[in-house]
N, C-alpha and C. Protein backbone atom coordinates (compact mmCIF):
# COMPACT_ATOMS: atom_id res chain seq x y z
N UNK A 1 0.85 -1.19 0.00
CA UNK A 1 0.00 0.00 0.00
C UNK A 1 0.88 1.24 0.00
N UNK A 2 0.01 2.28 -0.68
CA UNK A 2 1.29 3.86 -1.35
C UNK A 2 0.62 4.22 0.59
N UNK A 3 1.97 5.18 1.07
CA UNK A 3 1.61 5.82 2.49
C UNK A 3 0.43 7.03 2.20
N UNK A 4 0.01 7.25 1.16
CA UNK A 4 -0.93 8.29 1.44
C UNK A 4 -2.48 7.11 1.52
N UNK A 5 -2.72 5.78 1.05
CA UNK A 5 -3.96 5.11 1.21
C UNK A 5 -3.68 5.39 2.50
N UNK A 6 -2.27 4.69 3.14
CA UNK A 6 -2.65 4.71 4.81
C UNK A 6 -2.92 5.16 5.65
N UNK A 7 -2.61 6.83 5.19
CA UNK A 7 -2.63 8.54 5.79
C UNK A 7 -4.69 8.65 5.46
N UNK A 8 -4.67 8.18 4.71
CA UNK A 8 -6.14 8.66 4.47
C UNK A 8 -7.08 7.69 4.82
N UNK A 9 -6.57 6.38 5.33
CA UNK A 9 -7.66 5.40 6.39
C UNK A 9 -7.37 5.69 7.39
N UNK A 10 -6.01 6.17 8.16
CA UNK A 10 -6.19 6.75 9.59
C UNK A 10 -6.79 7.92 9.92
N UNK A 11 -6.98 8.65 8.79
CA UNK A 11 -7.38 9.96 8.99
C UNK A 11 -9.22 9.48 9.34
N UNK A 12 -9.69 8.57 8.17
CA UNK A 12 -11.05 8.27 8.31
C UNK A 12 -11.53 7.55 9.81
N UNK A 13 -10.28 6.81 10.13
CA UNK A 13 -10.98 6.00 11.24
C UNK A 13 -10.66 7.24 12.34
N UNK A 14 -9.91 7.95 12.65
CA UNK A 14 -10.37 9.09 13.37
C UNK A 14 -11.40 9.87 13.18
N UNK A 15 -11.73 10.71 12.39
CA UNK A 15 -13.39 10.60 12.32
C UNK A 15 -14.01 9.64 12.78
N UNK A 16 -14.01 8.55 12.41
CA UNK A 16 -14.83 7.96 12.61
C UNK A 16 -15.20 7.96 14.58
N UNK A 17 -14.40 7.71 14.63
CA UNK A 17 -13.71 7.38 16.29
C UNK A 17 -14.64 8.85 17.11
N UNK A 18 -14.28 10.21 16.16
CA UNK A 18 -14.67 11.17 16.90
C UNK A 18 -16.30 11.44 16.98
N UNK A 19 -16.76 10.99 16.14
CA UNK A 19 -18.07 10.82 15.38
C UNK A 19 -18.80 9.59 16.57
N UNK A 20 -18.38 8.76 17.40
CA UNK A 20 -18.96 7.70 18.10
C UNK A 20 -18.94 8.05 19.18
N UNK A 21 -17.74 8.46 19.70
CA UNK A 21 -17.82 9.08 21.07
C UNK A 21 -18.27 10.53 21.49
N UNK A 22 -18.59 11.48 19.94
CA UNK A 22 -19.88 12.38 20.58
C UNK A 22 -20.95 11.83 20.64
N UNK A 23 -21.39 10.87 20.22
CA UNK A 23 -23.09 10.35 20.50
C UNK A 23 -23.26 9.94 21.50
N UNK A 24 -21.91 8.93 22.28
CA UNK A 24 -22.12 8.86 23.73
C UNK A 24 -22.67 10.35 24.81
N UNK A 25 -22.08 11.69 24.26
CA UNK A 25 -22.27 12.54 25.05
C UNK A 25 -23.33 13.13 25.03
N UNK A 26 -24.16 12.93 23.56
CA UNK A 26 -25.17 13.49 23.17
C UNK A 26 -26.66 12.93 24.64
N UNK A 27 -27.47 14.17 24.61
CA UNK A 27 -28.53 13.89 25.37
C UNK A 27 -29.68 14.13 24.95
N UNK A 28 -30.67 13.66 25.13
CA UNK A 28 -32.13 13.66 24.64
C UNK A 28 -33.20 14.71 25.32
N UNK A 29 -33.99 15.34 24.55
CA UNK A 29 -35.26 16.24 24.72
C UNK A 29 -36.32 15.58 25.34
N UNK A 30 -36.82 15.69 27.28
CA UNK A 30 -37.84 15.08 27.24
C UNK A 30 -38.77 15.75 28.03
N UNK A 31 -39.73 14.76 28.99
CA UNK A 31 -40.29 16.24 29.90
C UNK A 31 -40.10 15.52 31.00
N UNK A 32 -41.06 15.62 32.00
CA UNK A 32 -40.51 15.73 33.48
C UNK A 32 -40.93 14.30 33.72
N UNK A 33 -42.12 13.81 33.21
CA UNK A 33 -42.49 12.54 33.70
C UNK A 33 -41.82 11.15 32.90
N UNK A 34 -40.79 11.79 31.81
CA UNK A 34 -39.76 11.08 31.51
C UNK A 34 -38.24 10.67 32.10
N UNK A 35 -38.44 11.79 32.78
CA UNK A 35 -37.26 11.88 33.54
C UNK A 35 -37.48 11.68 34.81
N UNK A 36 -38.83 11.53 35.45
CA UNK A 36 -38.88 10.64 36.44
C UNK A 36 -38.91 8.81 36.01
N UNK A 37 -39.55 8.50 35.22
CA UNK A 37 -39.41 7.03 34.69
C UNK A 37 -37.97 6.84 34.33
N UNK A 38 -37.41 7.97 33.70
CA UNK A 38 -35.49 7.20 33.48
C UNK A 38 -34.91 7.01 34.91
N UNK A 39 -35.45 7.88 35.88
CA UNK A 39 -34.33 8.04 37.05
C UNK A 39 -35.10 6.95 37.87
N UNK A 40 -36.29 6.15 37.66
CA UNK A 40 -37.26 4.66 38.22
C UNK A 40 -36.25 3.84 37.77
N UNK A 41 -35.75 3.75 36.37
CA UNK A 41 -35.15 2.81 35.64
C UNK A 41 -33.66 3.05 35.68
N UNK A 42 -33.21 3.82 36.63
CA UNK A 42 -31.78 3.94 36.84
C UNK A 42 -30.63 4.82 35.96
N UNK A 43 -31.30 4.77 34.77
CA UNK A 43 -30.38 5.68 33.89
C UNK A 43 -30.15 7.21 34.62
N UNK A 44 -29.25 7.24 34.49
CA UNK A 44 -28.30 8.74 35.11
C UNK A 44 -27.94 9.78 33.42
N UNK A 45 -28.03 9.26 32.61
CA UNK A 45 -27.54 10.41 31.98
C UNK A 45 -28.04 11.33 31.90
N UNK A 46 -27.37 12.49 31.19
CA UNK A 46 -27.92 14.36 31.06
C UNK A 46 -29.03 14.23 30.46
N UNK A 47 -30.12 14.66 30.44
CA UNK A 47 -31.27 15.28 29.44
C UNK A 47 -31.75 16.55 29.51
N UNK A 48 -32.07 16.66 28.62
CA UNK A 48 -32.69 18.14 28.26
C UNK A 48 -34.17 18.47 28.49
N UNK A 49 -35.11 19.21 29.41
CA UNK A 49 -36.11 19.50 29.39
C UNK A 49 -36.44 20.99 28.89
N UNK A 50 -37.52 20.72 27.95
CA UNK A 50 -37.59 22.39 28.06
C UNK A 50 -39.00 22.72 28.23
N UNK A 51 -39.05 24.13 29.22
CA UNK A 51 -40.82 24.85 29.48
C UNK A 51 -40.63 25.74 29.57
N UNK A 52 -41.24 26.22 30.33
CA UNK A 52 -41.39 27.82 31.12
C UNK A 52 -41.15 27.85 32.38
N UNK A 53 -41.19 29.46 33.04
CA UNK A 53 -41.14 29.78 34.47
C UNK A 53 -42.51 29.80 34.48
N UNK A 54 -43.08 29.68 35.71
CA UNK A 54 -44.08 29.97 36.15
C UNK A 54 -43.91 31.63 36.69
N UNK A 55 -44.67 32.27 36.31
CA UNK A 55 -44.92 33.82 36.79
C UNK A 55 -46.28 34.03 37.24
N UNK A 56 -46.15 35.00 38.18
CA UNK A 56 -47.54 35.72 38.23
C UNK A 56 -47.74 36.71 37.82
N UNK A 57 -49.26 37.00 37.98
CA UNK A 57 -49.70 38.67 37.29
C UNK A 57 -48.84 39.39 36.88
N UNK A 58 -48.08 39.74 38.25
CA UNK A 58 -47.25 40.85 37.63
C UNK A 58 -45.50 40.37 36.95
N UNK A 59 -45.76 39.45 36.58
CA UNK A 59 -44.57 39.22 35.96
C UNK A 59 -43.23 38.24 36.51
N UNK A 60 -43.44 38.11 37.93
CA UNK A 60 -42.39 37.58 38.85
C UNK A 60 -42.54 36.33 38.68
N UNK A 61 -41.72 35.55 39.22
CA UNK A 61 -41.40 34.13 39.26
C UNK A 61 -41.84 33.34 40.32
N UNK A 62 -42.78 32.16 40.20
CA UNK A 62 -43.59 32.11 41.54
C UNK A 62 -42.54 30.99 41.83
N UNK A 63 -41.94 30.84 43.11
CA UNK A 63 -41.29 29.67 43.63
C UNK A 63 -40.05 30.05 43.40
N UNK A 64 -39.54 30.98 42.85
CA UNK A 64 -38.10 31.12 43.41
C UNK A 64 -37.43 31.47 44.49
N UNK A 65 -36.17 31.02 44.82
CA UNK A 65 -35.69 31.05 45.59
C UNK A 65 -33.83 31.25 45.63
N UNK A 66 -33.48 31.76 45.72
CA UNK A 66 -31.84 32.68 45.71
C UNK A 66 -31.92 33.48 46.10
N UNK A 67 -30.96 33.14 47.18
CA UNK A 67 -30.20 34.45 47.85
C UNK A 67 -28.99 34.78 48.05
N UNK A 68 -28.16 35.00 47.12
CA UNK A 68 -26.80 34.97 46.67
C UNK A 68 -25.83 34.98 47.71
N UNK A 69 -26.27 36.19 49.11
CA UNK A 69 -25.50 36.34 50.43
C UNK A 69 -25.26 35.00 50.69
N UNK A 70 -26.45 34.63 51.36
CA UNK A 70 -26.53 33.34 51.52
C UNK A 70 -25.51 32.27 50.87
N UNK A 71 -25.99 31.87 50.11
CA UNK A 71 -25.69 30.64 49.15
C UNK A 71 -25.76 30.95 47.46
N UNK A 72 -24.21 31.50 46.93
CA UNK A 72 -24.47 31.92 45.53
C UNK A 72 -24.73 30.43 44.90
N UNK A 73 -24.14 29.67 44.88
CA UNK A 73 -24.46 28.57 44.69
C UNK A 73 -25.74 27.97 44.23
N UNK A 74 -26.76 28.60 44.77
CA UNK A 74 -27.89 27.48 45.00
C UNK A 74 -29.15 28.60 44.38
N UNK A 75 -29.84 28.10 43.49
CA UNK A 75 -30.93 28.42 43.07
C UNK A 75 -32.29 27.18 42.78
N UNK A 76 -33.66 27.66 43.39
CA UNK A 76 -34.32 26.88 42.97
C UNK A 76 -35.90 27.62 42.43
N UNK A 77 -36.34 27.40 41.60
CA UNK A 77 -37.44 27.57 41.15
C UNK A 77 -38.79 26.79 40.49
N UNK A 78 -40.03 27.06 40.24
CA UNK A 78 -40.65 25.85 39.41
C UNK A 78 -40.77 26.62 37.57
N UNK A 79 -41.06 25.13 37.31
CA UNK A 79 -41.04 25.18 36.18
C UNK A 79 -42.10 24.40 35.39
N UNK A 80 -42.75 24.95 34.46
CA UNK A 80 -43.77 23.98 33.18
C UNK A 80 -43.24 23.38 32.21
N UNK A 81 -43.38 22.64 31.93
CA UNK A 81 -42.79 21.40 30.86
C UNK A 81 -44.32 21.81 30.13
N UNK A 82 -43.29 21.18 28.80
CA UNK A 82 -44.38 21.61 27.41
C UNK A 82 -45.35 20.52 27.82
N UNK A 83 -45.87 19.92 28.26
CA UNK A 83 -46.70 18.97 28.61
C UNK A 83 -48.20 19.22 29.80
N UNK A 84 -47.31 20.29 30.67
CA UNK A 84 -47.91 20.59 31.81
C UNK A 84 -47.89 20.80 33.01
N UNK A 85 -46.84 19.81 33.13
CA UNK A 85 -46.33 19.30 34.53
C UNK A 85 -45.34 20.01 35.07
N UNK A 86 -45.76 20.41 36.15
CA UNK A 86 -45.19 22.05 37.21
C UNK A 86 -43.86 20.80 38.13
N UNK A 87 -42.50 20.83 37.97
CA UNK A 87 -41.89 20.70 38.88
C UNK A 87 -40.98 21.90 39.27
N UNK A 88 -40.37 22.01 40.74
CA UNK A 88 -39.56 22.31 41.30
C UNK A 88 -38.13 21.83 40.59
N UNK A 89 -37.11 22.99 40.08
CA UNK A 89 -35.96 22.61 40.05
C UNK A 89 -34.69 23.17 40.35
N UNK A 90 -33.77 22.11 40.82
CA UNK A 90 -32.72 22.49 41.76
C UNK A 90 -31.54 22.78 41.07
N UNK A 91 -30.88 23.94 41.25
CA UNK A 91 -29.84 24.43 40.38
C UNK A 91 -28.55 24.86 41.10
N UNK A 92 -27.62 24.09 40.94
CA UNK A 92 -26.38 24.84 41.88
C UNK A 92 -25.20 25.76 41.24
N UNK A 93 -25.51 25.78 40.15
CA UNK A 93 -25.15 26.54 39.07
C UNK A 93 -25.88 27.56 38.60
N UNK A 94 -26.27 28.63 39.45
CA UNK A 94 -27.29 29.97 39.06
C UNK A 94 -26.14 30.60 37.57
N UNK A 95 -27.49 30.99 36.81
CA UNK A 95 -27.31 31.59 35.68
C UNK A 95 -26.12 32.88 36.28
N UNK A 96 -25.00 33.07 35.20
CA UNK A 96 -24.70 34.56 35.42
C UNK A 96 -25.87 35.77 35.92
N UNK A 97 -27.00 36.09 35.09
CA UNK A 97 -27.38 37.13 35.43
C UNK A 97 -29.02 37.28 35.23
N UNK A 98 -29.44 36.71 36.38
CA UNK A 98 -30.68 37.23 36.92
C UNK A 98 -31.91 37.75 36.36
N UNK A 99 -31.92 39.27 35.61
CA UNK A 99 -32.82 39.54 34.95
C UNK A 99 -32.56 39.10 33.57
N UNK A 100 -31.76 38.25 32.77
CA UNK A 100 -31.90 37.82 31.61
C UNK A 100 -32.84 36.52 32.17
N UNK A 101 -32.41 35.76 33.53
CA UNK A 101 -33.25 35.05 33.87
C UNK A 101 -34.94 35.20 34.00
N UNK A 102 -35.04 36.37 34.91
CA UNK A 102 -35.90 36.33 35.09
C UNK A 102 -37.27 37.14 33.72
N UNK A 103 -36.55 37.30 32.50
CA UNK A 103 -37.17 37.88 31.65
C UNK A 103 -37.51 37.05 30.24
N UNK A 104 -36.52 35.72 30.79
CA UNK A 104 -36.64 34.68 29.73
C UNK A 104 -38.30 33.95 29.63
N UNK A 105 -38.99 33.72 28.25
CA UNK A 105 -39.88 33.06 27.56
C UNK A 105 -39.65 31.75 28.19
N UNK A 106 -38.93 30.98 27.38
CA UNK A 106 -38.82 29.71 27.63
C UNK A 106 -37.74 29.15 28.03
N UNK A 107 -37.31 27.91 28.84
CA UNK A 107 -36.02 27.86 29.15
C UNK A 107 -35.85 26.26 29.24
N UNK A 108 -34.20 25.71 29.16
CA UNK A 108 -34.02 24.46 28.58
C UNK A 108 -32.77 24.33 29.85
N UNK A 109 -33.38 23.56 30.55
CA UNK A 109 -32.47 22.99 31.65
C UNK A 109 -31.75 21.54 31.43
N UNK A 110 -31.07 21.67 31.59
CA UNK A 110 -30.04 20.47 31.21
C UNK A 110 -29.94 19.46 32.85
N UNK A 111 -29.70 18.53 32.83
CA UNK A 111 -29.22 18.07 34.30
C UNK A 111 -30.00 16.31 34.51
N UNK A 112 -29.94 16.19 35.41
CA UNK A 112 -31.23 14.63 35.33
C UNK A 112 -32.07 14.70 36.87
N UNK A 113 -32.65 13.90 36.58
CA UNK A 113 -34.16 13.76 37.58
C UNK A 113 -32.67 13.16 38.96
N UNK A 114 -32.94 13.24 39.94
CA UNK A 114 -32.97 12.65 41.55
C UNK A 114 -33.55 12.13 42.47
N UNK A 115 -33.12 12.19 43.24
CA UNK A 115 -34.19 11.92 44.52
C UNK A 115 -34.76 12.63 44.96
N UNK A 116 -34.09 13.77 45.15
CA UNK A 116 -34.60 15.37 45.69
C UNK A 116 -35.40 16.09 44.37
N UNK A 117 -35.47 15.64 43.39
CA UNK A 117 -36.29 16.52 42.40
C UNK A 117 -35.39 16.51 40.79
N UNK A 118 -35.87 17.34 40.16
CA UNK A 118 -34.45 17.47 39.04
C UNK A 118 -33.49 18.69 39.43
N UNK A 119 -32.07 18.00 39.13
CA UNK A 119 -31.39 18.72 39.44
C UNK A 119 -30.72 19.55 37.79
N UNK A 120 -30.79 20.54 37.39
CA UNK A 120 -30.22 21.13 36.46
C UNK A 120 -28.68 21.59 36.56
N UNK A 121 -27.74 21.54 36.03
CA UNK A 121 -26.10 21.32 35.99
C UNK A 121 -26.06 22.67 34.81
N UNK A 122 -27.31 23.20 33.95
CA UNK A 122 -26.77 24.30 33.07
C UNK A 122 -28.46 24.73 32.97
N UNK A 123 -28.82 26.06 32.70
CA UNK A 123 -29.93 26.69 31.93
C UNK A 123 -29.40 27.26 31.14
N UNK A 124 -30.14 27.51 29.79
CA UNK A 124 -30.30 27.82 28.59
C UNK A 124 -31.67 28.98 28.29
N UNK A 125 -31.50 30.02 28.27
CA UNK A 125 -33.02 31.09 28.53
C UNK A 125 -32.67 31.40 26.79
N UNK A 126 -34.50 31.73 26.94
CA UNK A 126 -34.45 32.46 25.42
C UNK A 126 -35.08 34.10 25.89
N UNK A 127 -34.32 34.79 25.53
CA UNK A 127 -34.68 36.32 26.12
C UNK A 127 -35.87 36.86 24.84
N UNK A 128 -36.70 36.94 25.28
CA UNK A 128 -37.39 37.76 24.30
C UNK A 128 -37.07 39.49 23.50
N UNK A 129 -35.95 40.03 24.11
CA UNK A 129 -35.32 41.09 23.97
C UNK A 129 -34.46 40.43 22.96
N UNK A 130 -33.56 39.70 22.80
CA UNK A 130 -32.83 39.08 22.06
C UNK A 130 -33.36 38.70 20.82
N UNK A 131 -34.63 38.29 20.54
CA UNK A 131 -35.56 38.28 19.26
C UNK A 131 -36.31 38.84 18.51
N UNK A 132 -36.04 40.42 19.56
CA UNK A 132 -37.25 41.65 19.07
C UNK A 132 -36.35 41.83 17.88
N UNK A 133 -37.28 42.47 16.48
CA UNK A 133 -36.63 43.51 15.43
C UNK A 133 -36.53 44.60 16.42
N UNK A 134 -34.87 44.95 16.10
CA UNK A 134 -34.81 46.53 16.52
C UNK A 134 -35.01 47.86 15.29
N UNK A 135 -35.52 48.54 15.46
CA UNK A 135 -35.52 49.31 13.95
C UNK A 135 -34.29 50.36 14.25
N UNK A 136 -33.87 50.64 12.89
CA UNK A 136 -32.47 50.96 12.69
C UNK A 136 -32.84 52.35 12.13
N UNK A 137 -32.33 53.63 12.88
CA UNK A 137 -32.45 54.91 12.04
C UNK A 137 -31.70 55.08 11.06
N UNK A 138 -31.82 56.14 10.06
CA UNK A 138 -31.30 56.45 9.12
C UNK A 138 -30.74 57.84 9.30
């Protein structure tokens, strides 16, 4: 065999190689009563849920809880899954910054179900400011 066939099957089976072990990392879109049946059935890996905050009337977030003095660490709030289902979730990883939090539409928590509830390891907000047309003077 000429060294460039061999340069160009090692090159492929690396791809290849890199291509298998992101799917291991890859995680799935589900809702809450899926991720209580995975965490019944033992599976631990990451998944992705996505809903809403729950707010009231005036706009606030019902069930949150952070108090940075306290414990920057630790945030918890509830949340709606596109389905319906209102859980509590536990975050020890608070977002950088607060009012992008608290102004976000919809939001995609990453993390897996527990014993204590779901625990989220990352949020993902979609700011509705971030999607407005801004109009541009002339």
């Amino acid at each position: 065999m000429k060294k460039t066939h061999i340069f160009g099957i090692l090159i492929i089976a690396v791809a290849m190689a890199i291509i298998v072990s992101s799917f291991g990392d890859a995680s799935q879109y589900v809702n809450f009563g899926k991720a209580q049946e995975m965490y019944s059935a033992g599976e631990t890996e990451k998944i992705h849920v996505v809903g809403e905050l729950l707010k009231d009337e005036n706009g606030e977030i019902v069930g949150l809880e952070y108090e940075p003095l306290k414990d920057a660490n630790f945030m918890s709030f509830k949340m709606k899954d596109e389905n319906g289902k209102i859980q509590t979730v536990l975050c020890y990883n608070p977002p950088p910054s607060m009012q992008d939090f608290k102004k976000s539409e919809k939001i995609v928590i990453i993390g897996r179900y527990e014993k204590n509830g779901f625990v989220a390891s990352d949020i993902l907000m979609k700011c509705p400011s971030k999607y407005e047309e801004t109009e541009v003077k002339s």
